[in-house]
N, C-alpha and C. Protein backbone atom coordinates (compact mmCIF):
# COMPACT_ATOMS: atom_id res chain seq x y z
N UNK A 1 0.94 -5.33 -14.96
CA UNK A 1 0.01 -6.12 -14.18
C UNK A 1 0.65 -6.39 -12.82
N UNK A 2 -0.21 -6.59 -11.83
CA UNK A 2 0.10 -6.45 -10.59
C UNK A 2 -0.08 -7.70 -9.78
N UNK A 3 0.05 -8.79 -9.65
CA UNK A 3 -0.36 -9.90 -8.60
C UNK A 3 -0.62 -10.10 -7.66
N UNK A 4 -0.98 -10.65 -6.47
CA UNK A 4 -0.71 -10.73 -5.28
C UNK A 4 -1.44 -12.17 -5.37
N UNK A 5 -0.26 -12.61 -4.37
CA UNK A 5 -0.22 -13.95 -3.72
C UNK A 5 0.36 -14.51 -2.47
N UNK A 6 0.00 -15.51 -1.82
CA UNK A 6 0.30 -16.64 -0.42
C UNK A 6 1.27 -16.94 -0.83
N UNK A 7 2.04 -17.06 -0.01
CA UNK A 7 3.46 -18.07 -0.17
C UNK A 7 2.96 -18.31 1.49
N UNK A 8 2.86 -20.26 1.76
CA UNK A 8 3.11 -21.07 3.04
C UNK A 8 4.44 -21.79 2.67
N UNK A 9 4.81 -21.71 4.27
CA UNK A 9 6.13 -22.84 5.07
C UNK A 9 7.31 -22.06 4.50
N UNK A 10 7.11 -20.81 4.39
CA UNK A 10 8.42 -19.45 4.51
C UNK A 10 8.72 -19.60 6.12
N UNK A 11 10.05 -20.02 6.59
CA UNK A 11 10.84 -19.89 7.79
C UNK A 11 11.59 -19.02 8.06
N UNK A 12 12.28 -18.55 6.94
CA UNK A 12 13.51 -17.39 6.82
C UNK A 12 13.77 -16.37 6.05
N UNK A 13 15.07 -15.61 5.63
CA UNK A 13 15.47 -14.46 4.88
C UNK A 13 15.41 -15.78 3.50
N UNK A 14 16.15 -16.69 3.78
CA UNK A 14 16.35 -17.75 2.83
C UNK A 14 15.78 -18.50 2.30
N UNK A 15 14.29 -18.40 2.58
CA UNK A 15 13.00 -19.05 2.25
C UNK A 15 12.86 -17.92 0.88
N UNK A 16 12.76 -16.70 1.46
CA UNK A 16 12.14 -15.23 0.61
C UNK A 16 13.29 -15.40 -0.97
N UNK A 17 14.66 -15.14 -0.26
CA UNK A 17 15.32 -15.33 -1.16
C UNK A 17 15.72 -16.02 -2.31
N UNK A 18 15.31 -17.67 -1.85
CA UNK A 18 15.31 -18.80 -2.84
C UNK A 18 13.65 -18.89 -3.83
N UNK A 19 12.67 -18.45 -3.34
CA UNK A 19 11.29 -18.27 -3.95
C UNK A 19 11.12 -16.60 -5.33
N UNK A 20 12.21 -15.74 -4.44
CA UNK A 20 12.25 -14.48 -5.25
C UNK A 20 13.00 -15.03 -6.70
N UNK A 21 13.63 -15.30 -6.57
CA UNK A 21 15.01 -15.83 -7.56
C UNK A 21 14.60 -16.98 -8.24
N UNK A 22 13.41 -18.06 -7.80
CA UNK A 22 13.13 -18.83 -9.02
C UNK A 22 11.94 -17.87 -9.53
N UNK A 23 11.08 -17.29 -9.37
CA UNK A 23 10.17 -16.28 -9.69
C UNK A 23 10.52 -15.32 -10.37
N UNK A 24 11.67 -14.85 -10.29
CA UNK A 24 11.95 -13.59 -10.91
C UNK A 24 12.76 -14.18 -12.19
N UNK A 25 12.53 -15.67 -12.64
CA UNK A 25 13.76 -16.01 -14.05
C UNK A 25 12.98 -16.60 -14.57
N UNK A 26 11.06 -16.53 -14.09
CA UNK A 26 10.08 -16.90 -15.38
C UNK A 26 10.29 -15.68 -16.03
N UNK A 27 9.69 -16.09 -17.78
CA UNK A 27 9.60 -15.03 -18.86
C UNK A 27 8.59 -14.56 -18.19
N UNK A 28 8.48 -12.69 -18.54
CA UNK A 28 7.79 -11.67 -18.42
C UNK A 28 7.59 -10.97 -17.29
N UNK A 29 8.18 -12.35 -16.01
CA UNK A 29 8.35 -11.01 -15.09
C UNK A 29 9.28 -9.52 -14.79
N UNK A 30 8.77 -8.92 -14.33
CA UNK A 30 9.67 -7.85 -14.00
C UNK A 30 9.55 -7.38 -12.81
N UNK A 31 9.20 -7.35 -12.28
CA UNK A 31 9.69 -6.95 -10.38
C UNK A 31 8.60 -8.59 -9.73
N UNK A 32 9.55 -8.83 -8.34
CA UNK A 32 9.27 -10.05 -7.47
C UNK A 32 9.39 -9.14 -6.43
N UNK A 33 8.36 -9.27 -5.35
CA UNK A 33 8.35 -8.37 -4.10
C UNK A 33 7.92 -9.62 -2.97
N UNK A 34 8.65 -10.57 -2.24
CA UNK A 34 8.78 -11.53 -1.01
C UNK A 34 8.49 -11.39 -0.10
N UNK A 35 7.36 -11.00 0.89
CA UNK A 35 7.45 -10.96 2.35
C UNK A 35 7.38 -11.94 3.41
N UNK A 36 8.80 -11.86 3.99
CA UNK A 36 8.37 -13.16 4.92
C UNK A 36 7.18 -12.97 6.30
N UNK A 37 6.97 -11.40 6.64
CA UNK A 37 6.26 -11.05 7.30
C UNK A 37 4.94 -11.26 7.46
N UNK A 38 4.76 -11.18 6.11
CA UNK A 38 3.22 -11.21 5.88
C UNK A 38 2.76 -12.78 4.88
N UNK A 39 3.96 -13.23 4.53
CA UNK A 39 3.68 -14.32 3.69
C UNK A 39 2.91 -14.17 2.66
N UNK A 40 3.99 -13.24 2.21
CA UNK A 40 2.95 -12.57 0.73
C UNK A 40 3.95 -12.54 -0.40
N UNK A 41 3.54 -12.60 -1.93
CA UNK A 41 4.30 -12.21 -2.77
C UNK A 41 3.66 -11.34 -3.96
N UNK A 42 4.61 -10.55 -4.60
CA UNK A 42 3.64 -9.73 -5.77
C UNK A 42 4.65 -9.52 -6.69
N UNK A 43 3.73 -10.01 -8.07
CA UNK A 43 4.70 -9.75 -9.18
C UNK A 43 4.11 -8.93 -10.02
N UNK A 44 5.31 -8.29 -10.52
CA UNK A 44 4.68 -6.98 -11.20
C UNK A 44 5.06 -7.72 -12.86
N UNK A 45 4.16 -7.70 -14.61
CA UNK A 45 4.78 -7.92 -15.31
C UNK A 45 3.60 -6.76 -16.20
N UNK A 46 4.07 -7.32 -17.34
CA UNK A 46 3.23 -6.65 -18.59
C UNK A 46 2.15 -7.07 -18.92
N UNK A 47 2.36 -8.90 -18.56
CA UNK A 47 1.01 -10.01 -19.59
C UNK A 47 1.12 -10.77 -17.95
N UNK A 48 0.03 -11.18 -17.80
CA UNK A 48 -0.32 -12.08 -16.97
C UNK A 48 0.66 -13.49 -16.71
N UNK A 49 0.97 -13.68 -15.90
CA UNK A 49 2.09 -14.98 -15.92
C UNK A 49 1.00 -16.36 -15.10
N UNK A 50 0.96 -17.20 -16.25
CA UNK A 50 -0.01 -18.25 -15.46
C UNK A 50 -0.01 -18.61 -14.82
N UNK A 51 -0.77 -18.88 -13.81
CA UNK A 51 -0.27 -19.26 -12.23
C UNK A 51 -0.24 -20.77 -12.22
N UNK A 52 -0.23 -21.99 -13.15
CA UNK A 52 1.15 -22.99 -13.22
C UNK A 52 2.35 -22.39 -13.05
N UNK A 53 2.85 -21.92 -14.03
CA UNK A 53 4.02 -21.33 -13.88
C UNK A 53 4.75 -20.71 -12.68
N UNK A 54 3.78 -20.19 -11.85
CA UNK A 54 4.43 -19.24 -11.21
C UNK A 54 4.22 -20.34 -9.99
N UNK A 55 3.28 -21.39 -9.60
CA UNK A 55 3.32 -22.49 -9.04
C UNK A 55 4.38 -23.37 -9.02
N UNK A 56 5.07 -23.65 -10.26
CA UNK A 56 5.99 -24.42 -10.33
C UNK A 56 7.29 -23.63 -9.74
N UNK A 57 7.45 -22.40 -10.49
CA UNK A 57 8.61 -21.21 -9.75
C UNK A 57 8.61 -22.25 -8.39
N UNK A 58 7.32 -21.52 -7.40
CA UNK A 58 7.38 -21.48 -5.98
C UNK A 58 7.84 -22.88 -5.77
N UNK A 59 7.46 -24.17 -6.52
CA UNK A 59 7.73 -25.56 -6.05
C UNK A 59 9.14 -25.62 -5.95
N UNK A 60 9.95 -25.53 -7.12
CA UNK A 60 11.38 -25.48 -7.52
C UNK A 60 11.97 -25.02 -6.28
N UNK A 61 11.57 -23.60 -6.04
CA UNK A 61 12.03 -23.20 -4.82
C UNK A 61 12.39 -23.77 -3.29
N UNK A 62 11.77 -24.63 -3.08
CA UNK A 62 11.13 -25.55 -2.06
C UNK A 62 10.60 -26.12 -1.91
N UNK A 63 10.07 -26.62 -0.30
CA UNK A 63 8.55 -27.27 -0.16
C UNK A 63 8.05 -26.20 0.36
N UNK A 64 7.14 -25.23 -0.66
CA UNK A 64 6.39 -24.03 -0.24
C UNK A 64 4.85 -24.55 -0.99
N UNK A 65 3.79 -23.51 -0.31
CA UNK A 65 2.55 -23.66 -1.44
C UNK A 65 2.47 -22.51 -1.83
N UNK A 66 1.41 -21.83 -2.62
CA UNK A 66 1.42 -20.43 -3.29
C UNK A 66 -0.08 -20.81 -3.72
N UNK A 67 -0.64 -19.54 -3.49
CA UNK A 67 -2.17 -19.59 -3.67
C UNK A 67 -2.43 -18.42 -4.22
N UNK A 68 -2.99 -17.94 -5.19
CA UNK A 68 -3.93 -16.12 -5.22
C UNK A 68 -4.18 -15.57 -4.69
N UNK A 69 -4.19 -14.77 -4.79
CA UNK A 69 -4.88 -13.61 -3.66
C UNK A 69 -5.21 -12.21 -4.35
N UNK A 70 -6.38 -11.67 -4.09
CA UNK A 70 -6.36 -10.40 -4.38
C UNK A 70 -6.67 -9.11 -3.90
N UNK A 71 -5.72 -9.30 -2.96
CA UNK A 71 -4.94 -8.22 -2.60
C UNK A 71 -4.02 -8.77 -1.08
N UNK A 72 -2.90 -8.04 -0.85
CA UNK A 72 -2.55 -8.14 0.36
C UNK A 72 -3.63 -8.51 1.66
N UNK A 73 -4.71 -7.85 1.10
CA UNK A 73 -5.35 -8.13 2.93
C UNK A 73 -6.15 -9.52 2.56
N UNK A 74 -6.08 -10.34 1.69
CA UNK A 74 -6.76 -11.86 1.82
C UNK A 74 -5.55 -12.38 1.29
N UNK A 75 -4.22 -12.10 1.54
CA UNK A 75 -3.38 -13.53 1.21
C UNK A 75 -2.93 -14.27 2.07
N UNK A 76 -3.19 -15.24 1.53
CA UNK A 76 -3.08 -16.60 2.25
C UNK A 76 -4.51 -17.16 2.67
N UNK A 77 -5.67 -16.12 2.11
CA UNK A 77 -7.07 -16.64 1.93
C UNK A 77 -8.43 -16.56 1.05
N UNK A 78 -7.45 -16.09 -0.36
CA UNK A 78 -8.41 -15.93 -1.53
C UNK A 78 -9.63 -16.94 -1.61
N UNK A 79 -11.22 -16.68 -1.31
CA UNK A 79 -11.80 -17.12 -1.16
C UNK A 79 -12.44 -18.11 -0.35
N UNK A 80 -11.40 -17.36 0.93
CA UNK A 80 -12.04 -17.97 2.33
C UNK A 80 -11.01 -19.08 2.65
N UNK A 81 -9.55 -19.32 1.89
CA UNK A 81 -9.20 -20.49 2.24
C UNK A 81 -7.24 -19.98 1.99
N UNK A 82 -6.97 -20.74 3.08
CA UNK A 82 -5.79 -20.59 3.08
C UNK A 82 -4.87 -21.49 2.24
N UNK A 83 -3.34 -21.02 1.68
CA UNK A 83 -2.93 -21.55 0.89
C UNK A 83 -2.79 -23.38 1.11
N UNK A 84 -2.69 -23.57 2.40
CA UNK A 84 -2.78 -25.13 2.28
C UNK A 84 -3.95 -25.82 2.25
N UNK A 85 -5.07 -25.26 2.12
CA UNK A 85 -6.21 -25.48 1.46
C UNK A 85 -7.00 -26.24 2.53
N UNK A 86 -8.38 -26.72 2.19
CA UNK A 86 -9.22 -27.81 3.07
C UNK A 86 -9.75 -27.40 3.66
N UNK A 87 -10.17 -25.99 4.46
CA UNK A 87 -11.02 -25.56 5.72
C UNK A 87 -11.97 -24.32 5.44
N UNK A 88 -12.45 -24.50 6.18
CA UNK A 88 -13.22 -22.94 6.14
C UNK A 88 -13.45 -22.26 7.65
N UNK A 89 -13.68 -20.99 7.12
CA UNK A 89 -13.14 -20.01 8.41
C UNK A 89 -14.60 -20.05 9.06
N UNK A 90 -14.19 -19.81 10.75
CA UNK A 90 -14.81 -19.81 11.89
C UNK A 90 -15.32 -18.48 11.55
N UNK A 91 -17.02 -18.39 12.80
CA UNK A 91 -17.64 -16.81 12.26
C UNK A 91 -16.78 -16.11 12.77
N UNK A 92 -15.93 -16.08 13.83
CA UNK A 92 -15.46 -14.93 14.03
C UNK A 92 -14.14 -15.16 14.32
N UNK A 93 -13.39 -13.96 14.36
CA UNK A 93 -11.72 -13.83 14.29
C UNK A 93 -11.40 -14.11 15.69
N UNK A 94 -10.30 -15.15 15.97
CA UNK A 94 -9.47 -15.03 17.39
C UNK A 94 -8.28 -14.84 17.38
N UNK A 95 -7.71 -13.68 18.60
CA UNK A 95 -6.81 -12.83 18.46
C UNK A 95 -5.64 -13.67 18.57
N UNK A 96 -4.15 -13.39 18.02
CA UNK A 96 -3.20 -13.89 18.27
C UNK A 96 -3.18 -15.66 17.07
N UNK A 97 -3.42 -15.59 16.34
CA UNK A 97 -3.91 -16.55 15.59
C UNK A 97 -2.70 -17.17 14.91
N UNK A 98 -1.67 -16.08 14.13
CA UNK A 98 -0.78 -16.18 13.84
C UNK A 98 -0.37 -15.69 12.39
N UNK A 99 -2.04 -16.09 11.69
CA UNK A 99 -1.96 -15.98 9.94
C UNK A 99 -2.96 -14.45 9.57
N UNK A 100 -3.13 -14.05 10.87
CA UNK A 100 -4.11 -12.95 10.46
C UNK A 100 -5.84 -12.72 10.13
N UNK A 101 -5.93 -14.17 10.00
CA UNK A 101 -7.28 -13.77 9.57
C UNK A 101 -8.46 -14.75 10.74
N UNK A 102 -7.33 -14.95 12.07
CA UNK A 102 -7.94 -15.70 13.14
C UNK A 102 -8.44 -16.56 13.18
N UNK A 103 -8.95 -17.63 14.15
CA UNK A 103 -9.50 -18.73 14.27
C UNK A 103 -10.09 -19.45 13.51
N UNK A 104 -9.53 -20.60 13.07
CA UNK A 104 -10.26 -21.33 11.91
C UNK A 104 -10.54 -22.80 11.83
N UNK A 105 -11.68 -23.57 11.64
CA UNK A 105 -12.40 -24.57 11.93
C UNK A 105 -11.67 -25.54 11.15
N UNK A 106 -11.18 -26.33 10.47
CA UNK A 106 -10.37 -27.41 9.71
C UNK A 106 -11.56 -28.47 9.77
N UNK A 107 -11.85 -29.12 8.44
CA UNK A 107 -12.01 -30.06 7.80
C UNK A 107 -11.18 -31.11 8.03
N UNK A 108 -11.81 -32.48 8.23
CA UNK A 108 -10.97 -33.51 8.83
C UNK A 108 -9.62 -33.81 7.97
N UNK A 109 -9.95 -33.12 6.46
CA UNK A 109 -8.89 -33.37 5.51
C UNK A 109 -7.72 -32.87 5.83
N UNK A 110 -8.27 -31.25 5.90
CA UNK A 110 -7.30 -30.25 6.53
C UNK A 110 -6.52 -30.34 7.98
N UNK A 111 -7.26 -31.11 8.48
CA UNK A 111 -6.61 -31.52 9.84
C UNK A 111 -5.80 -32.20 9.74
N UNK A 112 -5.87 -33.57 8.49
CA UNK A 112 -5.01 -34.54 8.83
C UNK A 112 -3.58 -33.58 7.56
N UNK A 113 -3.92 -32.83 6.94
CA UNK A 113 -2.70 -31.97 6.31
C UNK A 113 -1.62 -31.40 7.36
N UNK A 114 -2.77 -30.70 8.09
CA UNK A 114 -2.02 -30.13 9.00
C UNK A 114 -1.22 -31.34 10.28
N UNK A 115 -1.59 -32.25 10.51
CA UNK A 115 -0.59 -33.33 11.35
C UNK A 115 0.42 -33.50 10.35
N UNK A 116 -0.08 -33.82 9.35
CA UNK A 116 1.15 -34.24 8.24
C UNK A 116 2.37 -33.17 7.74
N UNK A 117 2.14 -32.23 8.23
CA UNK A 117 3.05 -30.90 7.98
C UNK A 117 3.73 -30.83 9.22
N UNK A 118 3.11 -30.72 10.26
CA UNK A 118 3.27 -31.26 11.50
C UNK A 118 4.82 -31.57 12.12
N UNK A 119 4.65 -32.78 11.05
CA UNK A 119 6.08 -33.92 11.22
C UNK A 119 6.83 -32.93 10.62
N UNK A 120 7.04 -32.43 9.56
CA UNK A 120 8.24 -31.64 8.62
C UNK A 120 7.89 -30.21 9.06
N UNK A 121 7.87 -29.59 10.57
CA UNK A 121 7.90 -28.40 11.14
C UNK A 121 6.85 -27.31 11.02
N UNK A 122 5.98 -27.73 10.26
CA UNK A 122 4.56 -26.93 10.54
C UNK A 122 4.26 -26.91 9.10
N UNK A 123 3.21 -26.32 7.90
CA UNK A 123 2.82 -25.61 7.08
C UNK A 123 3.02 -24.36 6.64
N UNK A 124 3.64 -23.50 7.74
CA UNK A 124 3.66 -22.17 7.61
C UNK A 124 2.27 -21.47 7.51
N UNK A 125 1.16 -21.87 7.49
CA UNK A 125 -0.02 -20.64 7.37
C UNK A 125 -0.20 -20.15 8.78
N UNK A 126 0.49 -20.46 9.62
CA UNK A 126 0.19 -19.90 10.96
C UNK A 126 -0.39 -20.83 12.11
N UNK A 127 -0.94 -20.16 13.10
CA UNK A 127 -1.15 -20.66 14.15
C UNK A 127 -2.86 -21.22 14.39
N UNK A 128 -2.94 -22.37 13.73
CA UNK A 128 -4.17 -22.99 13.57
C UNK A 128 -4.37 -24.04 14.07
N UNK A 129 -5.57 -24.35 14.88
CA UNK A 129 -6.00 -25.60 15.49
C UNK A 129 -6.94 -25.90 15.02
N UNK A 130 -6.86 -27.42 15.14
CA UNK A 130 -7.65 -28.32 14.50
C UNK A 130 -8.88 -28.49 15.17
């Protein structure tokens, strides 16, 4: 089985590294694939690994979030929403955005997430205004 998922508030080699390594010592996985590039992760196993589990992995790891995705080209927005959750996307894409999937409208909730991440160096989903 194949996964794909968001990993937000990845900064470094050492973000990837500390998230691979609690991920890769749940039962049944067998390959952890980290990108800090794309802010993506994919685990390869036999049986489905519940995504508590693989939630908690990512927590242990840090202060990261981890969301579903299915496939590389919507992670960090399985079902229109990015891993730190609360907003929904603008009709159309604006370039240079940061997270890829361009310009996006925030919910007052999501807004006040995003100030609150703010203080502790951003969220990591990219370059979003409120």
């Amino acid at each position: 089985m194949h996964k794909t998922y968001t990993i937000n508030g990845m900064t470094c080699e050492h973000c990837v590294k500390a998230i691979t390594e609690e991920v890769s010592a749940l039962d049944g996985v067998d390959n952890v694939t980290v990108s800090l590039e794309s802010g993506s992760m994919t685990i390869d196993s036999a049986e489905e690994i519940p995504f508590g589990k693989v939630a908690d992995a990512v927590d242990e790891a840090g202060e990261y979030t981890v969301a579903e995705a299915s496939s590389l080209d919507t992670a960090g927005h399985p079902g229109g929403q990015c891993g730190c959750g609360g907003h929904g996307h603008a009709g159309k894409k604006a370039e240079g955005s940061g997270c890829g999937c361009g310009g996006h409208q925030h919910s007052e909730e999501a807004a006040a997430k995003h100030a609150e991440h703010a203080s502790k160096g951003g969220c990591g989903c990219g370059g979003h205004q409120a």
